[in-house]
PDB file of N, CA and C in Angstrom:
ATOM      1  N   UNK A   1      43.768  88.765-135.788  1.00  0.00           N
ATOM      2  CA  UNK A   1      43.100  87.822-136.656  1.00  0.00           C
ATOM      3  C   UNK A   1      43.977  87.623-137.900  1.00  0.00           C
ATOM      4  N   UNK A   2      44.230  86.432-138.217  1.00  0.00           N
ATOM      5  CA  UNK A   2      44.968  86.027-139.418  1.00  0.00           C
ATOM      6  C   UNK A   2      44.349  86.409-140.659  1.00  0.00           C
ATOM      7  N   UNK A   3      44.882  86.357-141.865  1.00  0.00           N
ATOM      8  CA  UNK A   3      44.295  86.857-143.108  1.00  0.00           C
ATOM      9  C   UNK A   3      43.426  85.775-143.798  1.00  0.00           C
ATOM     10  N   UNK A   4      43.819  84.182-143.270  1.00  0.00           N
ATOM     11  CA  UNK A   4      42.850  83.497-143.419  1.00  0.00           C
ATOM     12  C   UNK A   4      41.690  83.618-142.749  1.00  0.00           C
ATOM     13  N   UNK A   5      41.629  83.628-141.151  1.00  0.00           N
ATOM     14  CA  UNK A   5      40.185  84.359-140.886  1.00  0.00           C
ATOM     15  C   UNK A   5      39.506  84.950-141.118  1.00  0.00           C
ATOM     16  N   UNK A   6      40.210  86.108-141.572  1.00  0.00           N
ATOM     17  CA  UNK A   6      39.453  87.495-142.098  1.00  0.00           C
ATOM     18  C   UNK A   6      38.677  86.865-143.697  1.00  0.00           C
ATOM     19  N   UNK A   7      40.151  85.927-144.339  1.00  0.00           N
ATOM     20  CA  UNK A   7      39.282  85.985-145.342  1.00  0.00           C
ATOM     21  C   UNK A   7      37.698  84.733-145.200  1.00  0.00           C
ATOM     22  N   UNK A   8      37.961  84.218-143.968  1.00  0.00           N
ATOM     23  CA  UNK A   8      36.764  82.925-144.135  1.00  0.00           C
ATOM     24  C   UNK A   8      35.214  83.863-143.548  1.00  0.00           C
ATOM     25  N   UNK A   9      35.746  84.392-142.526  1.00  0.00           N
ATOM     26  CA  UNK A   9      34.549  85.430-142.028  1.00  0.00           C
ATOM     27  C   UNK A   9      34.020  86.497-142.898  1.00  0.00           C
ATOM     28  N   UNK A  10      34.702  87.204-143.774  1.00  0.00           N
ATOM     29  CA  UNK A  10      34.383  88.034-145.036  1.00  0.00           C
ATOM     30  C   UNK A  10      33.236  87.383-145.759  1.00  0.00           C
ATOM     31  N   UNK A  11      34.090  85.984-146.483  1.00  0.00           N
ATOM     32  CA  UNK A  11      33.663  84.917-147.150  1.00  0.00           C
ATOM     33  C   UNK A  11      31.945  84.863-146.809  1.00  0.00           C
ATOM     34  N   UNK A  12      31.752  84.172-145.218  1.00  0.00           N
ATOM     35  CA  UNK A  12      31.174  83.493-144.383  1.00  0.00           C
ATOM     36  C   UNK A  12      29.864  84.573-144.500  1.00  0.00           C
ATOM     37  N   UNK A  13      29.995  86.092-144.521  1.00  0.00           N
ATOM     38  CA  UNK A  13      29.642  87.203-144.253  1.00  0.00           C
ATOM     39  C   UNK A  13      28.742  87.557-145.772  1.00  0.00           C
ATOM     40  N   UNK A  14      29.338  87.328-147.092  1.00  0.00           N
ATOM     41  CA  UNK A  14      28.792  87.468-147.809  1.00  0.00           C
ATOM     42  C   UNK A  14      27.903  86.509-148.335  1.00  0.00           C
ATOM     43  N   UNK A  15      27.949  85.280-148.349  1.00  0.00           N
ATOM     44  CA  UNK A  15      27.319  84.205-148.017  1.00  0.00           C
ATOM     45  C   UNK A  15      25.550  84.310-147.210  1.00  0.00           C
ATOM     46  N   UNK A  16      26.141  84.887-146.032  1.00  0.00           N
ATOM     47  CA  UNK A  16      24.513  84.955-145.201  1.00  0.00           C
ATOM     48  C   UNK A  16      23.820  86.103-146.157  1.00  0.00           C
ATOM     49  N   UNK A  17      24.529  87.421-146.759  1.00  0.00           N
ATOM     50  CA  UNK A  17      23.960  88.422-147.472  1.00  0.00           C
ATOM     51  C   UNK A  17      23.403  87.400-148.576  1.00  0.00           C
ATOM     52  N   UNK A  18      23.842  87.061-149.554  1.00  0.00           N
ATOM     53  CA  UNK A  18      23.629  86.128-150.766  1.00  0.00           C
ATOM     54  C   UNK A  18      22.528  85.559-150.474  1.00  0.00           C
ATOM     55  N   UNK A  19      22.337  84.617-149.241  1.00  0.00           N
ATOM     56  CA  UNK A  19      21.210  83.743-148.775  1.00  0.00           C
ATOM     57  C   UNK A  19      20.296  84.975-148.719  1.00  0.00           C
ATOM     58  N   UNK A  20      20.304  85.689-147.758  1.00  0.00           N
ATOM     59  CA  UNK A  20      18.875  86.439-146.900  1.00  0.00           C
ATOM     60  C   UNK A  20      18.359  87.572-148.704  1.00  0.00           C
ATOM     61  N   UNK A  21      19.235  87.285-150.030  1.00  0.00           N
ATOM     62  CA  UNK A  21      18.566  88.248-151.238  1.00  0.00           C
ATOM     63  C   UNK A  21      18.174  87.103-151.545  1.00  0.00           C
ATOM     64  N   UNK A  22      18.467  85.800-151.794  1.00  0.00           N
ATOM     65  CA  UNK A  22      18.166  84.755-152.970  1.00  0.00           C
ATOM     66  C   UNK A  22      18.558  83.314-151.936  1.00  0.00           C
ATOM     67  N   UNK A  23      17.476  83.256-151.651  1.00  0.00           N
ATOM     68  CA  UNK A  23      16.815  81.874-150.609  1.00  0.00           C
ATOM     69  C   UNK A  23      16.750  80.677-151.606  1.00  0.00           C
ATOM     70  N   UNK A  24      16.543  81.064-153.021  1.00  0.00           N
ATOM     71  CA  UNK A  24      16.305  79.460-153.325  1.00  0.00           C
ATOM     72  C   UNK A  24      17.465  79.297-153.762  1.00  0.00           C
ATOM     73  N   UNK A  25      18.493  80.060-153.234  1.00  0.00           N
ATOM     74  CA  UNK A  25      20.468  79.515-153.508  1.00  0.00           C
ATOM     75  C   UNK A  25      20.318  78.431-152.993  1.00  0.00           C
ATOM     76  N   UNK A  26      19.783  78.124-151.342  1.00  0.00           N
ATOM     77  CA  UNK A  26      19.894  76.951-150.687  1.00  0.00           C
ATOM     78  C   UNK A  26      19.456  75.832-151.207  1.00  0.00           C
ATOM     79  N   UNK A  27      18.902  76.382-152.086  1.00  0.00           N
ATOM     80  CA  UNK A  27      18.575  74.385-153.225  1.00  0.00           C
ATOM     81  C   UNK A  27      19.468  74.228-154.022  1.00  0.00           C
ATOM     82  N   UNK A  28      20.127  74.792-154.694  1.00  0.00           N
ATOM     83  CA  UNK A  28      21.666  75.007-155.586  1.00  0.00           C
ATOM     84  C   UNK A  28      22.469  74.696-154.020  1.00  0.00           C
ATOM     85  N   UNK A  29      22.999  74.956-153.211  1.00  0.00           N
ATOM     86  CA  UNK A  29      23.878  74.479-152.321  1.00  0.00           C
ATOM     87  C   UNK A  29      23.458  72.956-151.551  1.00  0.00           C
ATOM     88  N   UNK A  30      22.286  72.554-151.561  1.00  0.00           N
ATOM     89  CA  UNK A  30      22.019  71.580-151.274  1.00  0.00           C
ATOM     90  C   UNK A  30      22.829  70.226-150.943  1.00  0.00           C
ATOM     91  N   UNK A  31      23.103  69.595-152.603  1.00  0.00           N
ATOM     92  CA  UNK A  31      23.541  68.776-152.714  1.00  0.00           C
ATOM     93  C   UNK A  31      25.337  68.793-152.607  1.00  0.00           C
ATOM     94  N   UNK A  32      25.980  70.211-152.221  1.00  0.00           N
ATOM     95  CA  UNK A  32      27.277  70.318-151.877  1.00  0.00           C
ATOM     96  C   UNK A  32      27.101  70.267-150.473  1.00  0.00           C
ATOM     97  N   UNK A  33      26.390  70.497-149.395  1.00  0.00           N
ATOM     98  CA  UNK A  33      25.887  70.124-148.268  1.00  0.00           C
ATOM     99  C   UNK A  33      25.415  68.892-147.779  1.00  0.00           C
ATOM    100  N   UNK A  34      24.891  68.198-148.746  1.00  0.00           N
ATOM    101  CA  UNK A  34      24.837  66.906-147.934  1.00  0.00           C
ATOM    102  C   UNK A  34      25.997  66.235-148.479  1.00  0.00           C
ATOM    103  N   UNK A  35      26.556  66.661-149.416  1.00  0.00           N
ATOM    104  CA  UNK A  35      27.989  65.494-149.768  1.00  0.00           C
ATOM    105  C   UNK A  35      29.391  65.684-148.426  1.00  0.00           C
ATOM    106  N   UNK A  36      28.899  67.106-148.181  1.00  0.00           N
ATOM    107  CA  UNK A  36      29.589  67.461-147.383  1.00  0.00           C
ATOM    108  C   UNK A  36      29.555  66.353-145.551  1.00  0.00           C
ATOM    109  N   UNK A  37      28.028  66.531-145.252  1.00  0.00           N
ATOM    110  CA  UNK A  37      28.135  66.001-144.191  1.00  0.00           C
ATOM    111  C   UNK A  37      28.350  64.652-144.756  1.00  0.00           C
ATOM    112  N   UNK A  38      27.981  63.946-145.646  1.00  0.00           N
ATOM    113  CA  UNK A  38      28.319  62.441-145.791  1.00  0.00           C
ATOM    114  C   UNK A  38      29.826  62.058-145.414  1.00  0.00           C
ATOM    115  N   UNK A  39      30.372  63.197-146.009  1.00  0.00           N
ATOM    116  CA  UNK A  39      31.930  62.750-145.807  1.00  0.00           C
ATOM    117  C   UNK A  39      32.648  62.881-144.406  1.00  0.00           C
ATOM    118  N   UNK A  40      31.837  63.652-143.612  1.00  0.00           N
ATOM    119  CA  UNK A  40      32.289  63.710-142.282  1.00  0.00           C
ATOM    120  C   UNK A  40      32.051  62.544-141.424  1.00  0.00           C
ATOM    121  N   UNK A  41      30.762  61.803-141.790  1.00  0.00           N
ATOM    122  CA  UNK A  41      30.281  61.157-140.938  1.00  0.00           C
ATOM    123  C   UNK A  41      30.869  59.795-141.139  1.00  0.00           C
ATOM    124  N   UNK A  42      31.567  59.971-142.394  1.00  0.00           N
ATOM    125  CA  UNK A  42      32.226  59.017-143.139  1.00  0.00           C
ATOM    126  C   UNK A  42      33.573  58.491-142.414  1.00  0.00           C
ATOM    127  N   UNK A  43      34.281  60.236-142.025  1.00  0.00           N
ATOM    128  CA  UNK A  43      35.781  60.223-141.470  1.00  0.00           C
ATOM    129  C   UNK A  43      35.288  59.568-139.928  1.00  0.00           C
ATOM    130  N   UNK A  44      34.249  59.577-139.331  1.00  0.00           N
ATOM    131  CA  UNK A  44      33.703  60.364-137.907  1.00  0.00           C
ATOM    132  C   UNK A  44      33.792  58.840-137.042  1.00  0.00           C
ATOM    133  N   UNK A  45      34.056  57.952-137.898  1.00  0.00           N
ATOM    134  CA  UNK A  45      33.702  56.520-137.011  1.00  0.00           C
ATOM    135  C   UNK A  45      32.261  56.011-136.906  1.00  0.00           C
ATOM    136  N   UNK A  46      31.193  56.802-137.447  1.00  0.00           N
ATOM    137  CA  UNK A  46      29.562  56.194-137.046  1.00  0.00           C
ATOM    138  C   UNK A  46      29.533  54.776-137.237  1.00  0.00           C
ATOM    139  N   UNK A  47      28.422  54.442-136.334  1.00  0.00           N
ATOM    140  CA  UNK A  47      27.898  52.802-136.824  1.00  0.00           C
ATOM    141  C   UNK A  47      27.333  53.669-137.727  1.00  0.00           C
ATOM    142  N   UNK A  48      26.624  52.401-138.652  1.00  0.00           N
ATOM    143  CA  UNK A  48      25.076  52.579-139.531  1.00  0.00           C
ATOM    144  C   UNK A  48      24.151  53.034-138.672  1.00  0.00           C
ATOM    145  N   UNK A  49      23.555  52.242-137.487  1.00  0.00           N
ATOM    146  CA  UNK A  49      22.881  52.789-137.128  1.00  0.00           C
ATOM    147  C   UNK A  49      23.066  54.388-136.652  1.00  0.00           C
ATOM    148  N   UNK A  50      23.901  54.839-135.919  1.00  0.00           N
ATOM    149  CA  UNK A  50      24.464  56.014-135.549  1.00  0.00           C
ATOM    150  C   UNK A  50      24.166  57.200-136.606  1.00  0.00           C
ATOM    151  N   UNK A  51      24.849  56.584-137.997  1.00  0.00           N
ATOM    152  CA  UNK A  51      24.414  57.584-138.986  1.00  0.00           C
ATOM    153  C   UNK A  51      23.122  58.258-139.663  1.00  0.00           C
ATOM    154  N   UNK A  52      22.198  56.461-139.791  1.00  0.00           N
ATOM    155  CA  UNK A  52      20.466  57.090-139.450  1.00  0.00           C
ATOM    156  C   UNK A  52      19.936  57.696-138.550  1.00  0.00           C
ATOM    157  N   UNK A  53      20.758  57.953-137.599  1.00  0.00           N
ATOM    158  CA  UNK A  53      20.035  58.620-136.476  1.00  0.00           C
ATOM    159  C   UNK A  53      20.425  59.824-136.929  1.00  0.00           C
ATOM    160  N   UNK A  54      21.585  60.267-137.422  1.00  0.00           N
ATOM    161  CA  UNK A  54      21.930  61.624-137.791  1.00  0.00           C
ATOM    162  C   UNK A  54      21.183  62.230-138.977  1.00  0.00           C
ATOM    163  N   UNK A  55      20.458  61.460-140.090  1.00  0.00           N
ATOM    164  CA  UNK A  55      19.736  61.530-141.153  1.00  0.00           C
ATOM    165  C   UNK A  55      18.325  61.889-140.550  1.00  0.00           C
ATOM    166  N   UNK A  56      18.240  60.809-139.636  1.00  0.00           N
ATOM    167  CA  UNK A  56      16.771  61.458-139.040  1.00  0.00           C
ATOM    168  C   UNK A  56      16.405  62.532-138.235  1.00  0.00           C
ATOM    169  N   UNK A  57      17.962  63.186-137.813  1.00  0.00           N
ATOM    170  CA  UNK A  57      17.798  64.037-137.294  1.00  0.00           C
ATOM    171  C   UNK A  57      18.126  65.382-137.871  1.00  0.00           C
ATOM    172  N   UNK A  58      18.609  65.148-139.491  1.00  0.00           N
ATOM    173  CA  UNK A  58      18.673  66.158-140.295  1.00  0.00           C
ATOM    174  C   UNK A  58      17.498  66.689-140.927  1.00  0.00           C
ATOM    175  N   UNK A  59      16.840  65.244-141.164  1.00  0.00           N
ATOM    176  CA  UNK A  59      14.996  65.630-141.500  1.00  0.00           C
ATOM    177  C   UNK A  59      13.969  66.112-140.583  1.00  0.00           C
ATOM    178  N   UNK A  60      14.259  66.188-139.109  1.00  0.00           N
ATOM    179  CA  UNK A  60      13.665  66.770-138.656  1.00  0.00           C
ATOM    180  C   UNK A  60      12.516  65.934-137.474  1.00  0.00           C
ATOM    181  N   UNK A  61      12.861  64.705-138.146  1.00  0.00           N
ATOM    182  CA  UNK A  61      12.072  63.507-137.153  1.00  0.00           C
ATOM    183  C   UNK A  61      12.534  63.193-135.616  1.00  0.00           C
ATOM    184  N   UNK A  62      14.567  63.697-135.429  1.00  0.00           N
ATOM    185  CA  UNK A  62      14.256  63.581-134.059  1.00  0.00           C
ATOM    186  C   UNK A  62      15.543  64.964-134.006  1.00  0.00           C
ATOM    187  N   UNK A  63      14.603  65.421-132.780  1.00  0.00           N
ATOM    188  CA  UNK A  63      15.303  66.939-132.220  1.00  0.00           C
ATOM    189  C   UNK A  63      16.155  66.983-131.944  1.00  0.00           C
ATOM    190  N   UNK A  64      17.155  68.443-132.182  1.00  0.00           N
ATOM    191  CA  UNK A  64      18.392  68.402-131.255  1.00  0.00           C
ATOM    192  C   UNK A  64      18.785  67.971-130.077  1.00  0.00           C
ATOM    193  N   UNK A  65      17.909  68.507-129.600  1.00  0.00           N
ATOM    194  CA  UNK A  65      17.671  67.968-127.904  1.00  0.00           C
ATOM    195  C   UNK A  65      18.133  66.936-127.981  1.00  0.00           C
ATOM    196  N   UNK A  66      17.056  65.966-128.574  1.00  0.00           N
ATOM    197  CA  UNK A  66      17.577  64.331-128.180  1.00  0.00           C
ATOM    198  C   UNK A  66      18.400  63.881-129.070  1.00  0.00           C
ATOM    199  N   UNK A  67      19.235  64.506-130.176  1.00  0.00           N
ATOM    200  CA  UNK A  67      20.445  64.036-130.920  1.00  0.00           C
ATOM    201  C   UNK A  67      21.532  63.272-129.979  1.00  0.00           C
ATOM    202  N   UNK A  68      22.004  63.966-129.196  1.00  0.00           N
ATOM    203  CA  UNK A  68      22.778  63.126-128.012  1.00  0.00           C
ATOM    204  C   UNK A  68      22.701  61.253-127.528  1.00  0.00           C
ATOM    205  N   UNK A  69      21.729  61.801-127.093  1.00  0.00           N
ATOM    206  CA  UNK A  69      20.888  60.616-126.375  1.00  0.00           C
ATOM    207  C   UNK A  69      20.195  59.628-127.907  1.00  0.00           C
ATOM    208  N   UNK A  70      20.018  59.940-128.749  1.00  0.00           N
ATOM    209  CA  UNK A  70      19.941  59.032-129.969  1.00  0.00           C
ATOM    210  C   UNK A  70      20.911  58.409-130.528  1.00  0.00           C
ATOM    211  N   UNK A  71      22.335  59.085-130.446  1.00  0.00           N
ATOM    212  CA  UNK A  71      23.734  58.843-130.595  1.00  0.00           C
ATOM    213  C   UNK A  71      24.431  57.793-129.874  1.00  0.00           C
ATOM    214  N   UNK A  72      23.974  57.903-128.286  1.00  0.00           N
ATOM    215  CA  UNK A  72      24.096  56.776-127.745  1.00  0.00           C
ATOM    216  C   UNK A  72      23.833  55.644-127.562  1.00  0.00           C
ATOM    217  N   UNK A  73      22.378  55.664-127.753  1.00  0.00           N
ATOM    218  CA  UNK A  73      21.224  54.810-127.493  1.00  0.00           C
ATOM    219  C   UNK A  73      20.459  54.506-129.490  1.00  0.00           C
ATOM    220  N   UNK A  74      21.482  54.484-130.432  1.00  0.00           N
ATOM    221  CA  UNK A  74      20.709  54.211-131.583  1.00  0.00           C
ATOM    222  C   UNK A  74      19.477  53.260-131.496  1.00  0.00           C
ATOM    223  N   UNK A  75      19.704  52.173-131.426  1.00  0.00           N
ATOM    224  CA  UNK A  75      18.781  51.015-131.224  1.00  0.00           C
ATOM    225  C   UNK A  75      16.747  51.807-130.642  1.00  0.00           C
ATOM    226  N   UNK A  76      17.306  52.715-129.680  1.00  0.00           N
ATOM    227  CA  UNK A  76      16.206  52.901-129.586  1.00  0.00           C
ATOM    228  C   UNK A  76      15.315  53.790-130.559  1.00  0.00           C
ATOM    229  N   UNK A  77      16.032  54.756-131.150  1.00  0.00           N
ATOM    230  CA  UNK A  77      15.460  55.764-131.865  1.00  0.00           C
ATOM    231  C   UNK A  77      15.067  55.102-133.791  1.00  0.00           C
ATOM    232  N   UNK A  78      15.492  53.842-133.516  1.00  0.00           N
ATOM    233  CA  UNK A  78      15.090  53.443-135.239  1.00  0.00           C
ATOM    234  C   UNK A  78      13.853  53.157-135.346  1.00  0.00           C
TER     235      UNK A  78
END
């Protein structure tokens, strides 16, 4: 394992500790998390529609399961 691994899994490692003492970190990380996925979806090629489907499926309105099949088929899931 490289010393960058070690150091991202260390990293990665203290992180889940941090979360599982102090849960409302995840509202302080929040908004570096969704800027985060914005920018992927940004690099990623989405239609618009494509990308609401990924929003709606970050809120919880449509399941992993059918993330796939919403991806393909946007039109239907709006």
């Amino acid at each position: 394992m490289s010393e960058y691994e070690k150091g991202f899994n260390d990293g990665k490692e203290a992180m889940k500790r941090e979360i599982a003492t102090n849960p409302s970190m995840l509202f302080d990380l929040a908004p570096m998390i969704a800027h985060a996925i914005s920018e992927k979806m940004n690099e990623s090629g989405l239609t618009d529609e494509q990308r609401r489907v990924v929003q709606k499926a970050l809120s919880g309105e449509i399941s992993q399961s059918n993330l796939f099949d919403a991806l393909k088929n946007p039109s239907k899931w709006q």
